[in-house]
Protein backbone atom coordinates (compact mmCIF):
# COMPACT_ATOMS: atom_id res chain seq x y z
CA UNK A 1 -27.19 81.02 -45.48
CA UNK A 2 -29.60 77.62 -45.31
CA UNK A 3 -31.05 79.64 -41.70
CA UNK A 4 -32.60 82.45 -43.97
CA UNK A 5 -33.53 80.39 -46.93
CA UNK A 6 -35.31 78.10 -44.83
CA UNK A 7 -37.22 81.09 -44.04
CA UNK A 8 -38.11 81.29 -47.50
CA UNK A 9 -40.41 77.86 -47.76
CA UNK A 10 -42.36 78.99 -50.48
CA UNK A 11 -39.72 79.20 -52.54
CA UNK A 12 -38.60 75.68 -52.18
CA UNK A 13 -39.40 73.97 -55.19
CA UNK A 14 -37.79 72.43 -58.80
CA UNK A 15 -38.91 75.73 -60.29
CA UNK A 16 -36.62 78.15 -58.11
CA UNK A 17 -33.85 75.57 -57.92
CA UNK A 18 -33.39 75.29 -61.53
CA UNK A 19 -32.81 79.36 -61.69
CA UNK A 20 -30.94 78.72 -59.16
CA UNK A 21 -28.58 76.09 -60.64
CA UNK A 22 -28.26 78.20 -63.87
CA UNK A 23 -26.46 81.07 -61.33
CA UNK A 24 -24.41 78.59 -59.34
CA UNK A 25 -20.64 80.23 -59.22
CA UNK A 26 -19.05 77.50 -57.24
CA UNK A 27 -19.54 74.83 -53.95
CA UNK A 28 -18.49 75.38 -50.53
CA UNK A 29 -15.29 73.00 -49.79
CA UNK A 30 -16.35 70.12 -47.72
CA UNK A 31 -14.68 71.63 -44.66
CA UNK A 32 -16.06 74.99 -45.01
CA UNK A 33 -19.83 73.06 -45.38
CA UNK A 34 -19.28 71.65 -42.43
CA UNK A 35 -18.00 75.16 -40.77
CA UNK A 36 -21.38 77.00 -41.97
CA UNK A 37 -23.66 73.52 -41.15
CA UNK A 38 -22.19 74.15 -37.47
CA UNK A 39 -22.57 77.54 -37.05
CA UNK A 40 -26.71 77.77 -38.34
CA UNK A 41 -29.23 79.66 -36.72
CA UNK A 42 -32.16 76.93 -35.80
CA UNK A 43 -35.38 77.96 -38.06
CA UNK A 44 -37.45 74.74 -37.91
CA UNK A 45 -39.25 76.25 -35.42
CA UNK A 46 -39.41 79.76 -36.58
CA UNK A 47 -43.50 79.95 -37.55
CA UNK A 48 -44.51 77.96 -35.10
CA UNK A 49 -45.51 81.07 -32.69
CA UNK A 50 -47.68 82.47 -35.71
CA UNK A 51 -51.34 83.83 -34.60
CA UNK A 52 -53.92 81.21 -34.89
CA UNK A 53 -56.00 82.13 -38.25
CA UNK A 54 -59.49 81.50 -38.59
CA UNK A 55 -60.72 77.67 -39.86
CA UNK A 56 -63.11 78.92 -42.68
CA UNK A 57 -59.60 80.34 -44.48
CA UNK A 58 -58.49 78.52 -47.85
CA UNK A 59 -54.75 78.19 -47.07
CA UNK A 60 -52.40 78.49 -50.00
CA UNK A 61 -49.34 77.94 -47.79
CA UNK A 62 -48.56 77.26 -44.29
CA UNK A 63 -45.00 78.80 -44.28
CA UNK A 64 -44.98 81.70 -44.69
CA UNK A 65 -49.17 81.47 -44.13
CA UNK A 66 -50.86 82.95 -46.91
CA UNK A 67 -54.82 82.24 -47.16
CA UNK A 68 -57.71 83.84 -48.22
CA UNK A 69 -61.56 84.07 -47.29
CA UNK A 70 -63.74 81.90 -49.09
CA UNK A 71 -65.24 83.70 -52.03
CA UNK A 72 -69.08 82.18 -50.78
CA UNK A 73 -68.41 83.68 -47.49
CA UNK A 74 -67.35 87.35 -49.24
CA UNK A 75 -70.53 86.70 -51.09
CA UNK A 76 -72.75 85.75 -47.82
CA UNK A 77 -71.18 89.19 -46.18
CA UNK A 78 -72.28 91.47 -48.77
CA UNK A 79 -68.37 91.55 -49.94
CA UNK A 80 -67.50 93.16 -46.26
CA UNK A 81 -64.61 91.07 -45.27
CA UNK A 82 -64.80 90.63 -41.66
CA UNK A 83 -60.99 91.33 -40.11
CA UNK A 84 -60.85 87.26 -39.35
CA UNK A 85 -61.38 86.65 -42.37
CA UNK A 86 -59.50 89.22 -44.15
CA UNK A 87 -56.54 87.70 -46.55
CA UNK A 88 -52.89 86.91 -45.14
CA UNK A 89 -50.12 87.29 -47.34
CA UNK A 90 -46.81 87.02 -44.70
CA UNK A 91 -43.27 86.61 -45.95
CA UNK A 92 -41.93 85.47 -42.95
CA UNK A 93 -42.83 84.86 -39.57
CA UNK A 94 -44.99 86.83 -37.82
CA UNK A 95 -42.76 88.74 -35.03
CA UNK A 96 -43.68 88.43 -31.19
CA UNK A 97 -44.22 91.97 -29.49
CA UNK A 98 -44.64 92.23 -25.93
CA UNK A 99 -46.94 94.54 -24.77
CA UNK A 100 -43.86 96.73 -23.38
CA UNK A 101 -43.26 97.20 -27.13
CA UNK A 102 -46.59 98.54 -28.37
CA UNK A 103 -48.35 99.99 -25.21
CA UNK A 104 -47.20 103.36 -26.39
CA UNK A 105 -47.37 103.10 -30.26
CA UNK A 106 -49.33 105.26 -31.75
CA UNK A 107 -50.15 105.41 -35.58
CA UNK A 108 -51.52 108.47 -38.01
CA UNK A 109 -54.34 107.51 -40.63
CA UNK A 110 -54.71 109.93 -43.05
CA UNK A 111 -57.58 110.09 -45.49
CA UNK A 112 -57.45 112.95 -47.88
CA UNK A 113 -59.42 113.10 -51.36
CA UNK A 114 -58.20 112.72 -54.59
CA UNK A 115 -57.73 116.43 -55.18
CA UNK A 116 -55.99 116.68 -52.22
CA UNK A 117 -53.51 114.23 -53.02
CA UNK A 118 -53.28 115.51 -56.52
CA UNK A 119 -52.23 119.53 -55.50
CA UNK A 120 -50.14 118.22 -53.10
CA UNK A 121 -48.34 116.00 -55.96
CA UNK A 122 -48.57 119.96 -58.07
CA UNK A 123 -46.73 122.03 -55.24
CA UNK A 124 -44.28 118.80 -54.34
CA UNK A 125 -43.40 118.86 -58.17
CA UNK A 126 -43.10 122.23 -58.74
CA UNK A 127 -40.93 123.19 -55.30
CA UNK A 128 -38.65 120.74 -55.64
CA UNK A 129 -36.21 122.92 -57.09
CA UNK A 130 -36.47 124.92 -54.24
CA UNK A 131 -34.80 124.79 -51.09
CA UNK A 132 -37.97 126.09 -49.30
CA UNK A 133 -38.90 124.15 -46.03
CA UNK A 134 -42.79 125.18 -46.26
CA UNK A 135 -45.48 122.67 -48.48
CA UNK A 136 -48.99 123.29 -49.01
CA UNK A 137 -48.98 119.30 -47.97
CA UNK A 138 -52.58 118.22 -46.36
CA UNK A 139 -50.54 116.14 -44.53
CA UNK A 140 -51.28 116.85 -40.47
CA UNK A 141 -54.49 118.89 -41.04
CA UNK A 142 -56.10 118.22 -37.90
CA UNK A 143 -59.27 118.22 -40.76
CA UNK A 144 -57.70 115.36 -42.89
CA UNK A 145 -55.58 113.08 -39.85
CA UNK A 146 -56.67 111.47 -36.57
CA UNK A 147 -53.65 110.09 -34.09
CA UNK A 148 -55.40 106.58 -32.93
């Protein structure tokens, strides 16, 4: 267990650990701590091949990273937040892809106005007692979805 909770730095501190005493059911035997101490996954080193982050960040924690821009820079840019600059919230690590792993990913971005979304949220509603396979969804209108 200590692998994945060490994951899980942010939550290390007398706040969480007093919750956590109030649940505590039992203790490991000394034998079986040693067992489970023996048998843990290494995680000290588990951020350390996180993307480098721009400097001009205000970093609220390190690990997991979570930062945000400056609020004079949002100011200076017209409240545009340039992508470097944009705000990181992670939970864990950041995972390593190769580029045998993405080359061929391909992702749908679908803008579609509020009426749209609210007649398709009408017909999903109302057809749900149905067994029908057709919608009157927007979704994959070649006028209302691009494939990047």
């Amino acid at each position: 267990m200590r692998p994945f909770w060490n994951l899980f730095k942010a939550h290390h501190n007398a706040d969480v650990y007093d919750l956590l005493e109030e649940l505590r059911i039992g203790n490991l035997s000394e034998e079986d701590a040693k067992t489970a101490e023996a048998s843990n996954v290494a995680t000290d080193k588990a951020y350390e091949r996180d993307p480098q982050r721009h400097a001009a960040l205000v970093v609220n924690s390190l690990e997991p990273f979570n930062a945000e821009p400056p609020k004079s820079l949002l100011a200076a840019a017209g409240f545009q937040t340039p992508n470097d600059l944009f705000f990181v919230r992670n939970h864990l690590p950041v995972p390593v892809l190769s580029d045998d792993e993405t080359q061929d990913d391909k992702y749908l971005i679908e803008i579609i106005s509020q009426e749209e979304e609210d007649s398709y949220e009408e017909d999903s509603s109302s057809s749900s007692s149905s067994s029908s396979s057709s919608s009157s969804s927007p979704r994959g209108s070649a006028s209302s979805s691009r494939v990047l």
